[in-house]
Protein backbone atom coordinates (compact mmCIF):
# COMPACT_ATOMS: atom_id res chain seq x y z
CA UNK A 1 5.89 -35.08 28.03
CA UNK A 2 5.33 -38.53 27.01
CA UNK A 3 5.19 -40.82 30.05
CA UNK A 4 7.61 -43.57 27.95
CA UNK A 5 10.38 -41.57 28.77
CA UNK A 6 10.51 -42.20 31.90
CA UNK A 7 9.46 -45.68 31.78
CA UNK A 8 13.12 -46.97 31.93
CA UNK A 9 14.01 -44.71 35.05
CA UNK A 10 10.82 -45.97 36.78
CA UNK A 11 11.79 -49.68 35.58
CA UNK A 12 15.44 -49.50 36.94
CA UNK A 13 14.48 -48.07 40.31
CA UNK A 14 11.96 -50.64 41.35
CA UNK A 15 14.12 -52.95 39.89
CA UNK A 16 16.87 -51.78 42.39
CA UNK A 17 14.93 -51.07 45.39
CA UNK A 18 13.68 -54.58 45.46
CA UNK A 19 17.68 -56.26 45.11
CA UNK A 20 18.06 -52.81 48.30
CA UNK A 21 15.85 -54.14 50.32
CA UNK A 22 15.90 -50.81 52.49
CA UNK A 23 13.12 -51.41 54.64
CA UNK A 24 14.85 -55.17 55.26
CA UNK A 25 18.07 -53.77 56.62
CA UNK A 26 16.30 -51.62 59.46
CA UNK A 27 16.42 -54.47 61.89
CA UNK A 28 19.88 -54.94 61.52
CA UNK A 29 20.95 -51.73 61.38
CA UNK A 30 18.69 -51.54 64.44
CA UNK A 31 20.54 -54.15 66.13
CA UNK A 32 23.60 -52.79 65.26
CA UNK A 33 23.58 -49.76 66.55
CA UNK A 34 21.41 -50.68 69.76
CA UNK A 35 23.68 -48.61 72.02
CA UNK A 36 25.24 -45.64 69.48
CA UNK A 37 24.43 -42.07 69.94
CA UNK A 38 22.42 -40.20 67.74
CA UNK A 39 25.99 -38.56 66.13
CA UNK A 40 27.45 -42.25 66.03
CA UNK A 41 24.19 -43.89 64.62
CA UNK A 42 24.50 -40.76 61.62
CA UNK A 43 28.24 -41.74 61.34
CA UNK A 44 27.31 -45.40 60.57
CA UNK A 45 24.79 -44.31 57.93
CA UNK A 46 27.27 -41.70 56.17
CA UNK A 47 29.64 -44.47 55.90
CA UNK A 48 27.30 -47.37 55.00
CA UNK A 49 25.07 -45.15 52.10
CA UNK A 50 28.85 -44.06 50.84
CA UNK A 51 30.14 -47.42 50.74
CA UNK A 52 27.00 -48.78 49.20
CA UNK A 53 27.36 -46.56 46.22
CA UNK A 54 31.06 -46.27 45.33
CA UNK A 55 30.96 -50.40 45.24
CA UNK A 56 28.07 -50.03 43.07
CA UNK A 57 29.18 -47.25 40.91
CA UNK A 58 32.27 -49.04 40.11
CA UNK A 59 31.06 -52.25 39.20
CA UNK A 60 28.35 -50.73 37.13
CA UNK A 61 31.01 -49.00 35.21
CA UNK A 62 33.65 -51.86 35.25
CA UNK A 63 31.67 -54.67 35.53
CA UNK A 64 31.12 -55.76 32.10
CA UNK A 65 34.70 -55.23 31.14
CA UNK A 66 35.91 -57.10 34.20
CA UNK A 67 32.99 -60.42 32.51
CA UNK A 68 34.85 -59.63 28.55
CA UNK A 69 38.46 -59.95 29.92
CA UNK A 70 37.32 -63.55 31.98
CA UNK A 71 34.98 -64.52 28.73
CA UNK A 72 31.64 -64.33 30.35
CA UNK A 73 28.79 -63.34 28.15
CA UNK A 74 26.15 -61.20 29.68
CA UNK A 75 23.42 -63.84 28.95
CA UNK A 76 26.16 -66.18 30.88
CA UNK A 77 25.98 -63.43 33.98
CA UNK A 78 22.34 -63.09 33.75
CA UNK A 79 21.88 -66.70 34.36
CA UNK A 80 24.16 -66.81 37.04
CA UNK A 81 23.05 -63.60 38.73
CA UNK A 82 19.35 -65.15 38.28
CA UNK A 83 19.86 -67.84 39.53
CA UNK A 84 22.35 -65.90 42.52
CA UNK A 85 19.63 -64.08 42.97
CA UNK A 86 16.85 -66.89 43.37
CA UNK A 87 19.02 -68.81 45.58
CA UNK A 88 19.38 -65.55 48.23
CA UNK A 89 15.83 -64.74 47.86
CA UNK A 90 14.76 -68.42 49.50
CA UNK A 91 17.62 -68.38 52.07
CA UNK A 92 16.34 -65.03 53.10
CA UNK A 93 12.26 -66.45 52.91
CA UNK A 94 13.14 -69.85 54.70
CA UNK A 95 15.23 -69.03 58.04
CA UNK A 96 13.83 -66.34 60.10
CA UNK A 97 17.38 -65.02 61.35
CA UNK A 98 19.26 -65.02 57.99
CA UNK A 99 20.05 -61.50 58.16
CA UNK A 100 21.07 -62.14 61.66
CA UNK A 101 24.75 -61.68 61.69
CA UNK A 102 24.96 -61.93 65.64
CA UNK A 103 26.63 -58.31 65.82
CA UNK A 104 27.71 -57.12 69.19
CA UNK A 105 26.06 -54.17 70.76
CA UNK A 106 29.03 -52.48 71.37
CA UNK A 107 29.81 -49.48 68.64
CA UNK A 108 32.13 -50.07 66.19
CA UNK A 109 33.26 -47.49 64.05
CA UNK A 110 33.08 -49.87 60.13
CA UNK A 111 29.39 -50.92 60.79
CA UNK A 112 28.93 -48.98 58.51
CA UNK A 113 31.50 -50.18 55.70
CA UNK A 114 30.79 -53.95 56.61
CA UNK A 115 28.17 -55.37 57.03
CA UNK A 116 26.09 -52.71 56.54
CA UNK A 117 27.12 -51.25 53.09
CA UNK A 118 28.17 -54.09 51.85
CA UNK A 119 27.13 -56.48 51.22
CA UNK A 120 23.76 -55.66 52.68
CA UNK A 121 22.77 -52.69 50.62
CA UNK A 122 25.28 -53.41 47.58
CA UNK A 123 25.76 -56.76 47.41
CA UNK A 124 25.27 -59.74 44.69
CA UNK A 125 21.63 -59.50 44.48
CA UNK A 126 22.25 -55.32 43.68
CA UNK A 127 25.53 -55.95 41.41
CA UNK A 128 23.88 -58.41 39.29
CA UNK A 129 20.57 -56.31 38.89
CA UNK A 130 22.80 -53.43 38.26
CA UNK A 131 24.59 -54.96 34.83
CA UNK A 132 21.13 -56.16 33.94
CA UNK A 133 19.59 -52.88 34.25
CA UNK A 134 22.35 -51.21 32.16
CA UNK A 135 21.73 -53.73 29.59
CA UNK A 136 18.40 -52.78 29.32
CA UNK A 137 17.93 -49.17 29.99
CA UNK A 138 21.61 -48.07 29.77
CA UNK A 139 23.74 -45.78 32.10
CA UNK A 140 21.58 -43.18 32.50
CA UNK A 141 18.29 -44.66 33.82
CA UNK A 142 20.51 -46.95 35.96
CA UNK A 143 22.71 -44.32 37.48
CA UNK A 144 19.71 -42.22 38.32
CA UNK A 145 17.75 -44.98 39.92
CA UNK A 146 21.00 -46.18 41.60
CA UNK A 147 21.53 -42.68 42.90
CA UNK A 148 17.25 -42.31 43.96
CA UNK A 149 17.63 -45.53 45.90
CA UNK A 150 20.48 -44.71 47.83
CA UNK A 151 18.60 -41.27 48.74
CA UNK A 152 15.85 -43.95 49.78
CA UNK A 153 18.50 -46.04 51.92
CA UNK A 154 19.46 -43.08 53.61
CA UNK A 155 16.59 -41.61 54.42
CA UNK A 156 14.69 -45.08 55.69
CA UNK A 157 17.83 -45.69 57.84
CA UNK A 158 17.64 -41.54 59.35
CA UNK A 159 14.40 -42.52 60.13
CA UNK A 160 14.60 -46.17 60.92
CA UNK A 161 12.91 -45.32 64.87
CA UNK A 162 9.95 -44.02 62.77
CA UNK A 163 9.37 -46.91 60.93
CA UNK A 164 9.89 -49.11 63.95
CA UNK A 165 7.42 -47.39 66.23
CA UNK A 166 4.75 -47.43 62.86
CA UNK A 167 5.24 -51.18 61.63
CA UNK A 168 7.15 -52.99 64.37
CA UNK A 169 9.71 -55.61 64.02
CA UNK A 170 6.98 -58.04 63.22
CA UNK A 171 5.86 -55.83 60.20
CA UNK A 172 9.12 -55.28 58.87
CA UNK A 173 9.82 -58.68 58.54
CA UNK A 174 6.91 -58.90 56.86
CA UNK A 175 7.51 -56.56 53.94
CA UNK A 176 10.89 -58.38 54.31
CA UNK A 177 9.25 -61.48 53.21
CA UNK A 178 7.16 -59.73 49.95
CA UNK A 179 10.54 -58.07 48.72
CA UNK A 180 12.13 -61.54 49.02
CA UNK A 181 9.15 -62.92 46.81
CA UNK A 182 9.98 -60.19 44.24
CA UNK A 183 13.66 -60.65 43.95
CA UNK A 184 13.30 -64.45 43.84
CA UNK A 185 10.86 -63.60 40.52
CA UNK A 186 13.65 -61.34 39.47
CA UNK A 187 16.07 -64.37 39.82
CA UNK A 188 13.36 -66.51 37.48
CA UNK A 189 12.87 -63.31 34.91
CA UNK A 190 16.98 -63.12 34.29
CA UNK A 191 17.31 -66.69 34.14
CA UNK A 192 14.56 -67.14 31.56
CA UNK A 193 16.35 -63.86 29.31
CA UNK A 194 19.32 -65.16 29.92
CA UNK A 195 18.51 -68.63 28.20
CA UNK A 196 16.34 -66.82 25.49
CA UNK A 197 19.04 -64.85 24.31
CA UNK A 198 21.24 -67.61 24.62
CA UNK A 199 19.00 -69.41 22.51
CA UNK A 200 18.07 -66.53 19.68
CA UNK A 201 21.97 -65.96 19.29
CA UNK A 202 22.44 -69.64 18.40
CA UNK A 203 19.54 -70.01 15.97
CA UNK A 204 20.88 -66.56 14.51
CA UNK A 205 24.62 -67.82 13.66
CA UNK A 206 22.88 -71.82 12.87
């Protein structure tokens, strides 16, 4: 089986994981659940992972209509989302506590609804790459990379201690930092598309 075939799944997903950021969120999901039990920490990731995809599922379905019945063009939304999604990117790089939301230690039962599943696993920077990604690879390949990297949320935040104990806090704000770099270069990529089609479509109907 010809490895092309897979080349848009494989495309979409690292596309996605890098607007997840899983490994980012451990610290705050960390911090958030500082003083749960083991049942309420699994609670908060049910809830978080099943928030995280129905927002996403429904905007990937519903988003474009939602952009045709306001008039925005996806070459419109993939300059805004780029730019979005550059913008995030350095106010994540530039202030070490940006993720910092100053949570209480105390439990709370909608961690895991806000701010954990959204918008800190779906939010902009994952609803804009989502629309690009069915632009370019369709529904499949973007529902089955959606789906993989939710499985990959889930499991990094099961096993959050693990990672903690292995990397550190230090550490994981350091791949923090590399994803950031990534998803700011995503911003640039859709911004340049989105001008390039922008541009092609107006020399095509000159």
């Amino acid at each position: 089986m010809s490895i092309h075939l897979f080349e848009p799944y494989i495309l979409a997903f690292i596309s996605i994981f890098v607007a997840v950021d899983a490994i980012g969120n451990i610290p705050l999901f960390i911090s958030l659940t500082e003083d749960c039990t083991g049942k309420q920490r699994r609670e908060v990731i049910r809830s978080s992972v099943a928030t995280a995809t129905i927002v996403a599922v429904l905007f990937m379905f519903v988003g474009k209509w939602i952009l045709s019945v306001i008039g925005v063009s996806i070459p419109d939304f993939q300059i805004a989302g780029g730019a979005l999604l550059f913008v995030i990117a350095m106010r994540l790089l530039l202030p070490a506590d940006s993720k910092g939301l100053g949570a209480p230690a105390v439990y709370r039962r909608d961690f895991g609804v806000f701010p954990l599943g959204t918008p800190l696993i779906t939010g902009p920077a994952v609803l804009t790459t989502l629309l690009m990604m069915v632009d370019a690879y369709g529904y499949k390949a973007t529902f089955t990379a959606l789906a993989a990297n939710m499985l990959v949320v889930a499991v990094t935040l099961y096993k959050s201690d693990i990672f903690t104990r292995l990397l550190g806090i230090s550490g994981l704000r350091a791949i923090s930092k590399i994803v950031y770099i990534l998803l700011a270069a995503i911003g640039v990529m859709m911004v340049r598309r989105g001008v390039v089609t922008i541009i092609q479509n107006f020399t095509a109907h000159a």
